[in-house]
C-alpha atoms as a PDB file:
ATOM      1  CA  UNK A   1     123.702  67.047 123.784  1.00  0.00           C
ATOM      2  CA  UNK A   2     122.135  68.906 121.339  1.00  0.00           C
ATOM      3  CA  UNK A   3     118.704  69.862 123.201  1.00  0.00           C
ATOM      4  CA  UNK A   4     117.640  72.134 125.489  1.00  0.00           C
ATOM      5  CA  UNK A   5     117.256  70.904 128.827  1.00  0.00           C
ATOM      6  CA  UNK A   6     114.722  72.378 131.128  1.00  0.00           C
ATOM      7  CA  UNK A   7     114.533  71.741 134.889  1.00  0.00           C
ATOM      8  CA  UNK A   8     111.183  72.797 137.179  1.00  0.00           C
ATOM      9  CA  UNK A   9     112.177  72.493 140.747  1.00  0.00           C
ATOM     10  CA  UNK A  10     109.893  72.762 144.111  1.00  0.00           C
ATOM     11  CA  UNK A  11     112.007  72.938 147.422  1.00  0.00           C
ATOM     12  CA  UNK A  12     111.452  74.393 150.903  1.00  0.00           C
ATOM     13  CA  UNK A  13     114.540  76.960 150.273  1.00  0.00           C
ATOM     14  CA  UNK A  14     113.664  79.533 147.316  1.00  0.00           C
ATOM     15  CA  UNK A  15     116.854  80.856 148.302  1.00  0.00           C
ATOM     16  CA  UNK A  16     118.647  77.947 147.515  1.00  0.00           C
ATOM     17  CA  UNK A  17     116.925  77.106 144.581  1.00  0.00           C
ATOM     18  CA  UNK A  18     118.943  78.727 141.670  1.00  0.00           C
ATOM     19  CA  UNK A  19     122.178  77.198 143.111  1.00  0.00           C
ATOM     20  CA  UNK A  20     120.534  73.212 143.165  1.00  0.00           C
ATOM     21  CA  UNK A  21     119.241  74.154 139.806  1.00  0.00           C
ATOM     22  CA  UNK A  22     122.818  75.454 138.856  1.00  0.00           C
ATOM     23  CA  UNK A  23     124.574  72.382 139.846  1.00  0.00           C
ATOM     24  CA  UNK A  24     122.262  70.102 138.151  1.00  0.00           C
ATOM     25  CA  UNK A  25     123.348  71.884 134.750  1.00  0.00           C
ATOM     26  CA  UNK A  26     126.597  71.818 135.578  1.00  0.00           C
ATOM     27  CA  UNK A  27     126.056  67.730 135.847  1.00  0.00           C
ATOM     28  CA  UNK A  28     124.656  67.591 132.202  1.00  0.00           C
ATOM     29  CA  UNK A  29     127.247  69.632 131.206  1.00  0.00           C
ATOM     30  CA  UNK A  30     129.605  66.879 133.003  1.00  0.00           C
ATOM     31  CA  UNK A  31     127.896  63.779 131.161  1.00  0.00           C
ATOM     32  CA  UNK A  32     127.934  65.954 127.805  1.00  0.00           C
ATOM     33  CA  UNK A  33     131.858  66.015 128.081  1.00  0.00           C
ATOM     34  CA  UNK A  34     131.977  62.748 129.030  1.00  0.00           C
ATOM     35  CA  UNK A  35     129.648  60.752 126.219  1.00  0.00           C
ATOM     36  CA  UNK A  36     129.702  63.217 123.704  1.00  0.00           C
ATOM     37  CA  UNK A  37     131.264  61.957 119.953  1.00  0.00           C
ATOM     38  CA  UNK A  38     130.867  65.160 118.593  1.00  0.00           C
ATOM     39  CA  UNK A  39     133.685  66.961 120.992  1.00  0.00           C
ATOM     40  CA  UNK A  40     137.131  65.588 120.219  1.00  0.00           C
ATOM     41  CA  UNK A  41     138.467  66.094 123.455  1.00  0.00           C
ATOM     42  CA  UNK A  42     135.653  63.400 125.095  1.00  0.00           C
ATOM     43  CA  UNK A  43     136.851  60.238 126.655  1.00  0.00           C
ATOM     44  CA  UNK A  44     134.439  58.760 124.200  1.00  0.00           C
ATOM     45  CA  UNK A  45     135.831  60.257 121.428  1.00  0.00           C
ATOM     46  CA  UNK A  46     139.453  59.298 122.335  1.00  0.00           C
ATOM     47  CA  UNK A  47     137.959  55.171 122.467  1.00  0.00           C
ATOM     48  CA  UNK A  48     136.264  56.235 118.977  1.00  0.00           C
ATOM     49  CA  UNK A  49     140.085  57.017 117.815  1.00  0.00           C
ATOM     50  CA  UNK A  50     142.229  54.954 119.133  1.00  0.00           C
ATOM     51  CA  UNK A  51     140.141  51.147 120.474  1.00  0.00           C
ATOM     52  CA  UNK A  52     140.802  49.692 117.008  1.00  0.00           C
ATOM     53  CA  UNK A  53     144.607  50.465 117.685  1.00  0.00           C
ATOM     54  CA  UNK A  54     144.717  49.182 121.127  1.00  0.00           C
ATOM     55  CA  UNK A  55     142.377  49.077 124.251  1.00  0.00           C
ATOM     56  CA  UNK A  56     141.308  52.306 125.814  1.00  0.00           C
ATOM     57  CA  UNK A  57     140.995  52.361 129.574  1.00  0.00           C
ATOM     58  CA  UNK A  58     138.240  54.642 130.737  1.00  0.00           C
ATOM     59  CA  UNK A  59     137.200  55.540 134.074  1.00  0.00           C
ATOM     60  CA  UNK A  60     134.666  53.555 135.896  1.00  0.00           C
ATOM     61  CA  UNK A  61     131.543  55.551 135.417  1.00  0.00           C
ATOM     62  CA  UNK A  62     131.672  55.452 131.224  1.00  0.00           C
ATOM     63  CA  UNK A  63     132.692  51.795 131.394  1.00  0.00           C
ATOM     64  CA  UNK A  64     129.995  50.497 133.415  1.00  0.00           C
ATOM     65  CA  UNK A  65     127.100  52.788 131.056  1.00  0.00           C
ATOM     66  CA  UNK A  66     128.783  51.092 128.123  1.00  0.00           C
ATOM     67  CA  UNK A  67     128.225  47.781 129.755  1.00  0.00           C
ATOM     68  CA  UNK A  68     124.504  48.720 130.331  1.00  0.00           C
ATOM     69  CA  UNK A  69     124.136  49.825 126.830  1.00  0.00           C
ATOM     70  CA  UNK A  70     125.393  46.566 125.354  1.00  0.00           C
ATOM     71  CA  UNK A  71     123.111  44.649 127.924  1.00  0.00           C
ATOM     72  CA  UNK A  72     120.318  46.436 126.349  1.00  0.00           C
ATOM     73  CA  UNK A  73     121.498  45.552 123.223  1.00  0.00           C
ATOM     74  CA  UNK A  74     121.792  41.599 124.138  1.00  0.00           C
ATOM     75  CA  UNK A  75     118.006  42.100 125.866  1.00  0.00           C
ATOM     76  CA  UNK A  76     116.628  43.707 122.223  1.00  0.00           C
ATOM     77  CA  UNK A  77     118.484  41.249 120.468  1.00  0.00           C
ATOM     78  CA  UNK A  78     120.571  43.763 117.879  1.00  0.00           C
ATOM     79  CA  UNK A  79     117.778  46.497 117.891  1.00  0.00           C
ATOM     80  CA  UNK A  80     119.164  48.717 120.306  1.00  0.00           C
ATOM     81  CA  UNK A  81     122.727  49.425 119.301  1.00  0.00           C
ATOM     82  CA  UNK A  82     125.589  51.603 120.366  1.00  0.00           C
ATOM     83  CA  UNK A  83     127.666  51.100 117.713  1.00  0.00           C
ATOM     84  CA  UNK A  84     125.349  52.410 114.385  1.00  0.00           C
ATOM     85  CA  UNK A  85     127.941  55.958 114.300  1.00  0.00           C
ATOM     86  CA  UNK A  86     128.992  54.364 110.509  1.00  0.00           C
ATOM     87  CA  UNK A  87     125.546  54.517 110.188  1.00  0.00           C
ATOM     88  CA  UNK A  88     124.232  57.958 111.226  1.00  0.00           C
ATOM     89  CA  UNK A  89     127.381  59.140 109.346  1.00  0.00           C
ATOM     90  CA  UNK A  90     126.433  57.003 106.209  1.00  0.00           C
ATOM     91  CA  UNK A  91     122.974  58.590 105.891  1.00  0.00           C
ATOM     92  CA  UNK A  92     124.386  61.969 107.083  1.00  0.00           C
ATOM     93  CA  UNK A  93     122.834  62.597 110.118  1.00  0.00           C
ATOM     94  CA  UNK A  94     126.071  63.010 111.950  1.00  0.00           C
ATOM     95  CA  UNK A  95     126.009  66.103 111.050  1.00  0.00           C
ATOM     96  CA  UNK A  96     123.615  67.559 108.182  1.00  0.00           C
ATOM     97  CA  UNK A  97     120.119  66.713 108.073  1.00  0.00           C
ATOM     98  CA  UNK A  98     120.401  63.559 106.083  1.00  0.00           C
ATOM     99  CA  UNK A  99     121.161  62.126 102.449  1.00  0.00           C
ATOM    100  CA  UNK A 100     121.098  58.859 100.330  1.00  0.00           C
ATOM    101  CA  UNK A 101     123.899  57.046 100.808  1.00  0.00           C
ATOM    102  CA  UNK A 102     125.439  55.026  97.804  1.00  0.00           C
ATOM    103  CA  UNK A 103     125.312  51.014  98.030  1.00  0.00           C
ATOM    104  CA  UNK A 104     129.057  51.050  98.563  1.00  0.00           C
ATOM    105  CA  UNK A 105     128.938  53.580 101.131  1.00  0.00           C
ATOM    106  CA  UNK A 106     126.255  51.538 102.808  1.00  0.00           C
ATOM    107  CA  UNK A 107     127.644  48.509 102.711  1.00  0.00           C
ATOM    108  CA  UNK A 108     130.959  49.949 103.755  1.00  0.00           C
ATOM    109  CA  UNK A 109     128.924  51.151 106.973  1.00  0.00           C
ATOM    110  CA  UNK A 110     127.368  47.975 108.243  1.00  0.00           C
ATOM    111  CA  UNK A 111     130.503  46.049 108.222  1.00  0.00           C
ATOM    112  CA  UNK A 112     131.848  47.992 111.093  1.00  0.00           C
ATOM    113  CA  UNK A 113     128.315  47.722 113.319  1.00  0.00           C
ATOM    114  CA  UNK A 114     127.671  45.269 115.813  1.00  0.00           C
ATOM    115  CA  UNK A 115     128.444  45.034 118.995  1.00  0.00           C
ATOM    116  CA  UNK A 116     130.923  41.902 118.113  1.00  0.00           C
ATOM    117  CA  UNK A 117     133.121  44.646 117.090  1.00  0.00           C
ATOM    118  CA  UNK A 118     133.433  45.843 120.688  1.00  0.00           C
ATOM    119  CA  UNK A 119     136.097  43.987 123.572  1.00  0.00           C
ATOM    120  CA  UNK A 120     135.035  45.434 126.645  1.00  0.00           C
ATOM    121  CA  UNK A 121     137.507  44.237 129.579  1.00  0.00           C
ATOM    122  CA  UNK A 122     136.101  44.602 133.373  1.00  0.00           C
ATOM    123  CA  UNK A 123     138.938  44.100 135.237  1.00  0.00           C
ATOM    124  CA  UNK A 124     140.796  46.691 133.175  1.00  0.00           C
ATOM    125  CA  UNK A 125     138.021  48.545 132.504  1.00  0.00           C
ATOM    126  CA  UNK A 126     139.311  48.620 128.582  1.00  0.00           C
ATOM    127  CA  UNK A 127     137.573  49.180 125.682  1.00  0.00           C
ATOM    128  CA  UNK A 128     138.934  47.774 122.370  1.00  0.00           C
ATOM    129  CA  UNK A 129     137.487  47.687 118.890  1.00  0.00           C
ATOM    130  CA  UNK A 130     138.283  44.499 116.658  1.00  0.00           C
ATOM    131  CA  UNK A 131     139.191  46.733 112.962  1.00  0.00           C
ATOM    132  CA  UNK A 132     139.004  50.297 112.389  1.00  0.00           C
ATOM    133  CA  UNK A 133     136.369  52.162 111.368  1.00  0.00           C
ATOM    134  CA  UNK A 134     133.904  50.730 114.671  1.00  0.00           C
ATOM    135  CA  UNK A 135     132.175  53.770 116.405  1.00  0.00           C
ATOM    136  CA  UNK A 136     130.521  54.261 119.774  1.00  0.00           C
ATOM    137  CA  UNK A 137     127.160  56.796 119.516  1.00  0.00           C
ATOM    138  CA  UNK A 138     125.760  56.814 122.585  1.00  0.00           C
ATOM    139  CA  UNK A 139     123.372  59.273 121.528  1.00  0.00           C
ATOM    140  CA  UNK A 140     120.061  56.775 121.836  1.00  0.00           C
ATOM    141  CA  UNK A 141     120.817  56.763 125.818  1.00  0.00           C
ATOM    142  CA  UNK A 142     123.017  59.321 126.822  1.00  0.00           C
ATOM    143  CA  UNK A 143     120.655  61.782 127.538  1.00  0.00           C
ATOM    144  CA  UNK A 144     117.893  59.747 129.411  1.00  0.00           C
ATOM    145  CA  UNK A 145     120.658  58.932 131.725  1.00  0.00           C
ATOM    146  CA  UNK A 146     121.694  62.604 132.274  1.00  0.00           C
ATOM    147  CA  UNK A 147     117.830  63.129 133.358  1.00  0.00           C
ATOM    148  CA  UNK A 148     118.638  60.427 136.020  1.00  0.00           C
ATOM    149  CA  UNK A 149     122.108  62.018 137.356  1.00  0.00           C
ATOM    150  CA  UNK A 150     120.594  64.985 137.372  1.00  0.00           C
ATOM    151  CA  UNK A 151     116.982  63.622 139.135  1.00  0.00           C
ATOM    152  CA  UNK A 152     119.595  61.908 141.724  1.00  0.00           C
ATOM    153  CA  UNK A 153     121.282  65.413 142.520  1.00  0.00           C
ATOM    154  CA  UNK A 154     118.021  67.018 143.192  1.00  0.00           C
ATOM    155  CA  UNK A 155     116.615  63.753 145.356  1.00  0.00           C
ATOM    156  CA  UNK A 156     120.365  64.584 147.455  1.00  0.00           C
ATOM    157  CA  UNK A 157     119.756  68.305 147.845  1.00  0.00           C
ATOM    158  CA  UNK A 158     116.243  67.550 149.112  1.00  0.00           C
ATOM    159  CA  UNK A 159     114.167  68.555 146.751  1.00  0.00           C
ATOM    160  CA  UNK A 160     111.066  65.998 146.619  1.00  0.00           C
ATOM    161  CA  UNK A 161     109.414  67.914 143.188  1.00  0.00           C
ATOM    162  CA  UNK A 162     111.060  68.357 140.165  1.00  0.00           C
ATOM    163  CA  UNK A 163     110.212  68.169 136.539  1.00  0.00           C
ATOM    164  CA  UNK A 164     113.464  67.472 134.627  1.00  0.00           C
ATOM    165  CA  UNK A 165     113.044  67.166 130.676  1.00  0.00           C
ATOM    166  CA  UNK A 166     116.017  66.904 127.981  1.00  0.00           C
ATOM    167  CA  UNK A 167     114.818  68.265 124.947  1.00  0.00           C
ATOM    168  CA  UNK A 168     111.310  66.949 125.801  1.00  0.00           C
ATOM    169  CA  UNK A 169     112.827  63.930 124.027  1.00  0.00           C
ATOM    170  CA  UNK A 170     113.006  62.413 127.939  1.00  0.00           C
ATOM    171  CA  UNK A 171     111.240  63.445 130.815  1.00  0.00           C
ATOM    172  CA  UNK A 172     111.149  62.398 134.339  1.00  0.00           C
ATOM    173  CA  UNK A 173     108.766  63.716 137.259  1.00  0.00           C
ATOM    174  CA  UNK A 174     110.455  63.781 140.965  1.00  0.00           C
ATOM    175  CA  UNK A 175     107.044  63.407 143.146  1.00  0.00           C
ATOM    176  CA  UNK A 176     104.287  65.810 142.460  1.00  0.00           C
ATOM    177  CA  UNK A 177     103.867  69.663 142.321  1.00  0.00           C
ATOM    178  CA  UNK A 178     102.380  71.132 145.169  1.00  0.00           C
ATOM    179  CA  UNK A 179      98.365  69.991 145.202  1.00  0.00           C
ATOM    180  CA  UNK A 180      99.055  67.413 142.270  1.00  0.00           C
ATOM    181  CA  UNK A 181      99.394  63.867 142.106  1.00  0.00           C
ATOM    182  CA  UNK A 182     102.221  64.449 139.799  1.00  0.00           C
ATOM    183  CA  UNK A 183     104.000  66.080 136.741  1.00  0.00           C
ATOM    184  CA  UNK A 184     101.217  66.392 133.428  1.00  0.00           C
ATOM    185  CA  UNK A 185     103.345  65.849 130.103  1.00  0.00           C
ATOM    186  CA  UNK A 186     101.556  66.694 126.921  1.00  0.00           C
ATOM    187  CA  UNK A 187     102.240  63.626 124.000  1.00  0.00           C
ATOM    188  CA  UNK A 188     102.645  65.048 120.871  1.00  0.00           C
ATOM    189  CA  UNK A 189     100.610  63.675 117.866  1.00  0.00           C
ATOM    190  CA  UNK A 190     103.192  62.859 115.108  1.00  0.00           C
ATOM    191  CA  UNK A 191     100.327  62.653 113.077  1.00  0.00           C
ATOM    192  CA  UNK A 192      99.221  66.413 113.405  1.00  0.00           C
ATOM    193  CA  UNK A 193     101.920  68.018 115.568  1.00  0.00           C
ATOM    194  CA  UNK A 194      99.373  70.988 116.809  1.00  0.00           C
ATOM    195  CA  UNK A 195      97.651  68.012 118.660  1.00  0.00           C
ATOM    196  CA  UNK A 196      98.252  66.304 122.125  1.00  0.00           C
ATOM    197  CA  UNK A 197      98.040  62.744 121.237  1.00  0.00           C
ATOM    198  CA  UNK A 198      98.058  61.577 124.874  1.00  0.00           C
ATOM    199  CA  UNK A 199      98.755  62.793 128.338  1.00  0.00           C
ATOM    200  CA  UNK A 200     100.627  61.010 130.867  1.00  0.00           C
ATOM    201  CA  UNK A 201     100.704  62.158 134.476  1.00  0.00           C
ATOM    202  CA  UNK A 202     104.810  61.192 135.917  1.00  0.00           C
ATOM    203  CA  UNK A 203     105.434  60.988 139.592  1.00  0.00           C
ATOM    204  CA  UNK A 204     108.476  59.150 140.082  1.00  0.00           C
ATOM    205  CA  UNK A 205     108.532  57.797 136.506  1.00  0.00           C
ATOM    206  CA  UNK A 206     110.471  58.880 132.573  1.00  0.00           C
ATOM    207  CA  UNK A 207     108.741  59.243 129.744  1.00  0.00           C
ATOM    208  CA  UNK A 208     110.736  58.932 126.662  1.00  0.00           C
ATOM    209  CA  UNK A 209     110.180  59.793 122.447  1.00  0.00           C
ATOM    210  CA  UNK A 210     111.242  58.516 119.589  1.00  0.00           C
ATOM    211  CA  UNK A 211     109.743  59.950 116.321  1.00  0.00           C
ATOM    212  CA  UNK A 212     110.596  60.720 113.320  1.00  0.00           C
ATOM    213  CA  UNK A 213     109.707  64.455 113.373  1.00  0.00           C
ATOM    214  CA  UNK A 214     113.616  65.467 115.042  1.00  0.00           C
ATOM    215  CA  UNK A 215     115.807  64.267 112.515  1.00  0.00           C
ATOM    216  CA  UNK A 216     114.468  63.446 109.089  1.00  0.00           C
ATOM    217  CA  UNK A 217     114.578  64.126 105.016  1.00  0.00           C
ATOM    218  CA  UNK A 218     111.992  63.199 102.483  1.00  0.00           C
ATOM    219  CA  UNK A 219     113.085  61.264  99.532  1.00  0.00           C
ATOM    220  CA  UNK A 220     110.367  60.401  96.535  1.00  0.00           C
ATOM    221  CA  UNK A 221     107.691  60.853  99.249  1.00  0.00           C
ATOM    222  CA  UNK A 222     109.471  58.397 101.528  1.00  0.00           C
ATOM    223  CA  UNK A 223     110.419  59.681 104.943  1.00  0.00           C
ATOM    224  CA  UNK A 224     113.997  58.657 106.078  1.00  0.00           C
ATOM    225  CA  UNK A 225     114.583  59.555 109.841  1.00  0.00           C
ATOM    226  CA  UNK A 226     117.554  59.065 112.306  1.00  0.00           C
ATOM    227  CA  UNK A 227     116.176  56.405 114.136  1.00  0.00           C
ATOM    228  CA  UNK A 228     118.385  53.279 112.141  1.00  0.00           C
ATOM    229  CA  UNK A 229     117.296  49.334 112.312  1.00  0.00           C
ATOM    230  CA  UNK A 230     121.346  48.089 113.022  1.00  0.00           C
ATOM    231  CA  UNK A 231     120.507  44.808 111.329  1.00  0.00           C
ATOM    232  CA  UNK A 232     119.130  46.332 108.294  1.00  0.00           C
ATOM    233  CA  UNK A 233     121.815  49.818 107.888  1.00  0.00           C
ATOM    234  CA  UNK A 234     118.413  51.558 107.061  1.00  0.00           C
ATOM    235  CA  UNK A 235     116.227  53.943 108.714  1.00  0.00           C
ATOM    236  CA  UNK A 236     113.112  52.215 110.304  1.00  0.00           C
ATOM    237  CA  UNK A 237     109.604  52.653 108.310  1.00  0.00           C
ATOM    238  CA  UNK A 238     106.212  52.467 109.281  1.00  0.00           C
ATOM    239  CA  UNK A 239     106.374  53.632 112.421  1.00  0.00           C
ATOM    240  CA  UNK A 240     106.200  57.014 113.387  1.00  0.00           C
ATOM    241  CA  UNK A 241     107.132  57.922 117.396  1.00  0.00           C
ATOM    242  CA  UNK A 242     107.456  55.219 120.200  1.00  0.00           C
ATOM    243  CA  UNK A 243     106.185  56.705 124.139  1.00  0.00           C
ATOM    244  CA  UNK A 244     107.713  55.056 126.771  1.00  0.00           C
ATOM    245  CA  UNK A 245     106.606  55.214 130.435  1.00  0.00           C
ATOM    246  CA  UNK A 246     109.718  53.745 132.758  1.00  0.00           C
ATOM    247  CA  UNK A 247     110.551  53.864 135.963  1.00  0.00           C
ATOM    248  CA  UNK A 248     113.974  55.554 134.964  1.00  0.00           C
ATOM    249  CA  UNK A 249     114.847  57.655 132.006  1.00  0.00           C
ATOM    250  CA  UNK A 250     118.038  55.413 130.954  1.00  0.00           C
ATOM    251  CA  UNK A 251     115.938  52.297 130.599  1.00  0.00           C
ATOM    252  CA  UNK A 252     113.527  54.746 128.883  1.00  0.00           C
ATOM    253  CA  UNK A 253     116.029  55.915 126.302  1.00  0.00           C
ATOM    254  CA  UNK A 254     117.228  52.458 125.206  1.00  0.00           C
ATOM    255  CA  UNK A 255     113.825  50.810 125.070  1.00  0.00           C
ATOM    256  CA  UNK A 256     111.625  53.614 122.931  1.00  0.00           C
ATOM    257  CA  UNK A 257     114.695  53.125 120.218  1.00  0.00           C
ATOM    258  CA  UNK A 258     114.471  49.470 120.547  1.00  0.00           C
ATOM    259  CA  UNK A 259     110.661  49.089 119.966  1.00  0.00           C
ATOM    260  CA  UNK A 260     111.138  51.748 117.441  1.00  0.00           C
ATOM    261  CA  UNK A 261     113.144  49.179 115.428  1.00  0.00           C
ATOM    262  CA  UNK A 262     110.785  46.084 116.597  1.00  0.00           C
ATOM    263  CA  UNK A 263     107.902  47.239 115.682  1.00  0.00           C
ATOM    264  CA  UNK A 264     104.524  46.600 117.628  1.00  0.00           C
ATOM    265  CA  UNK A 265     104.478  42.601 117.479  1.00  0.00           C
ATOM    266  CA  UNK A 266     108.335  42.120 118.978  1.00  0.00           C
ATOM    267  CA  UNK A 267     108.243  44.838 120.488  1.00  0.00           C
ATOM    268  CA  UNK A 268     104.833  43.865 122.449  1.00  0.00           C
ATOM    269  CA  UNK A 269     106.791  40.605 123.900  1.00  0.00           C
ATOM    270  CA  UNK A 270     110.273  42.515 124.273  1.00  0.00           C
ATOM    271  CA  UNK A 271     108.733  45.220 127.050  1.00  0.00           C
ATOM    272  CA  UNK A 272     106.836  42.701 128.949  1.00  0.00           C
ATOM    273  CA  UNK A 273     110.034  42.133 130.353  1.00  0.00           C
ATOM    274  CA  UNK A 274     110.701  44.902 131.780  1.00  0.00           C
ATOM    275  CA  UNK A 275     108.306  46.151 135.524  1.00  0.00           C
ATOM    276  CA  UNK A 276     106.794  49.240 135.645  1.00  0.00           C
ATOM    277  CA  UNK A 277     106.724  49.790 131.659  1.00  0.00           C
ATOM    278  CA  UNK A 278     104.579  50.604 128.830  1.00  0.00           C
ATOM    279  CA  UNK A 279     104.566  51.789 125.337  1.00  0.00           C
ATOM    280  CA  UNK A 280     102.949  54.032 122.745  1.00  0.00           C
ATOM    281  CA  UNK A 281     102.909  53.298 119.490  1.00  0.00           C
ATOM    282  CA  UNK A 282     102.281  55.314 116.560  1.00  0.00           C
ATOM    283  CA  UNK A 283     102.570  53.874 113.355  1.00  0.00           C
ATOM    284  CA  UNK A 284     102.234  55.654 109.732  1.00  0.00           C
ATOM    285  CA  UNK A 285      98.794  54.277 108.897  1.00  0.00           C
ATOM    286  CA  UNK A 286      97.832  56.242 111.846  1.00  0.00           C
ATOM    287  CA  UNK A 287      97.424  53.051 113.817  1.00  0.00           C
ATOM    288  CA  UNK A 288      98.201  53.452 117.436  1.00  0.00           C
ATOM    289  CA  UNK A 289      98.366  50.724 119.934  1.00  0.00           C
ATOM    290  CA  UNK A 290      99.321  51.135 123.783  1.00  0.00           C
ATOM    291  CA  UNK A 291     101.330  48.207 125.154  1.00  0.00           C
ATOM    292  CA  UNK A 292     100.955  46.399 127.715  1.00  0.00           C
END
């Protein structure tokens, strides 16, 4: 998925350890050939190729995370959105580290994103595309939800502490370290990235990032980064990293992308939906507002 991931595990067996710890890999590995659009030979990719010519059927597991990403999507009203791959190609960040796309290749982009573009059939468990050139990039949620397969692992092998971080882009405590009331995760300041600019304490709970700072280029002293507004086929601007505390790392994943795209007024009513959640903001004035 293009991060490290890093897993901290306490458990009553030392011995057995290494092998739980093994396994858990082994399950990112699993979701990594499952969601991935960069490997050809990934049930994703084959719905990337051929849903425009006729519906895909996909096992159970990948159809039922693409309906949760598109319910996200109906929730954020456009903001979160699986289907921006013309997008992230347009701009270059498939890829390359970014570059100004041309108004015909932009426009040429946004006509295949929405999620109108997508058929998604639950009794066949189909996905279909309505034209060519639609994409699925499940990148803005994949990996929180490979934190939470491999959190569930760990809570089946009986390990009650854990510290299981993807990239440090998600993050999700299992309990609490021995003589802690949980997992301390250091916040980095987009501002001045030598500097902690919060720290949250996770037991039981995800924290997920999204900044600016992983996937950017500067252009006439304007910063274009990864993170896309669907509605718009541009990258987002004036804010600079979105903290999430949630009680999984899925819901995590989609929602720091979301209010990303909002920005602090939506977003502030958008979140309140959702139990157990708050947000960081960060904006480029150096602003930063904690919600609720």
């Amino acid at each position: 998925m293009a991060c490290v991931y890093a897993i901290e595990v306490y458990g009553p067996d030392k011995d057995a350890l290494p092998r739980i710890t093994d396994d858990a890999f082994d399950e990112v590995d699993r979701i990594d050939r499952l969601m991935s659009h960069y490997k050809p030979e990934s049930p994703l990719s084959r719905i990337n190729r051929e849903a425009a010519k006729h519906p895909v059927a996909v096992e159970a597991e990948l159809f039922d995370f693409l309906v949760t990403s598109m319910r996200y999507h109906d929730e954020s009203g456009g903001a979160f959105d699986i289907t921006v791959g013309p997008l992230m190609k347009a701009w270059g960040f498939f890829r390359g580290e970014g570059r100004m796309p041309s108004d015909e290749e932009l426009a040429s982009a946004r006509r295949h994103v929405g999620a109108g573009h997508v058929r998604l059939n639950p009794t066949e468990k189909t996905v279909a595309f309505d034209e060519e050139g639609v994409e699925l990039d499940l990148g803005g949620i994949a990996k929180g939800y490979a934190v939470d397969r491999v959190v569930a692992l760990l809570r089946q092998r009986g390990i009650a502490a854990a510290l299981v971080s993807s990239g440090g882009s998600t993050v999700y405590g299992l309990g609490a370290p021995p003589d802690r009331k949980g997992w301390d995760v250091a916040i980095e300041d987009p501002l001045d990235r030598r500097n902690t600019a919060r720290t949250v304490t996770l037991n039981d709970r995800a924290l997920s990032i999204a900044g600016t700072s992983e996937k950017y280029f500067d252009v006439g002293g304007v910063r274009y980064s990864h993170i896309m507004d669907p509605r718009t086929g541009r990258p987002v601007q004036g804010v600079l990293s979105v903290a999430v505390l949630a009680p999984t790392g899925t819901a995590g994943d989609a929602l720091d992308d979301a209010l990303f795209v909002m920005g602090v007024e939506r977003g502030s009513a958008y979140i309140r939906r959702y139990a157990d959640t708050e947000a960081t903001f960060v904006l480029t004035d150096g602003t930063r507002r904690i919600i609720p």
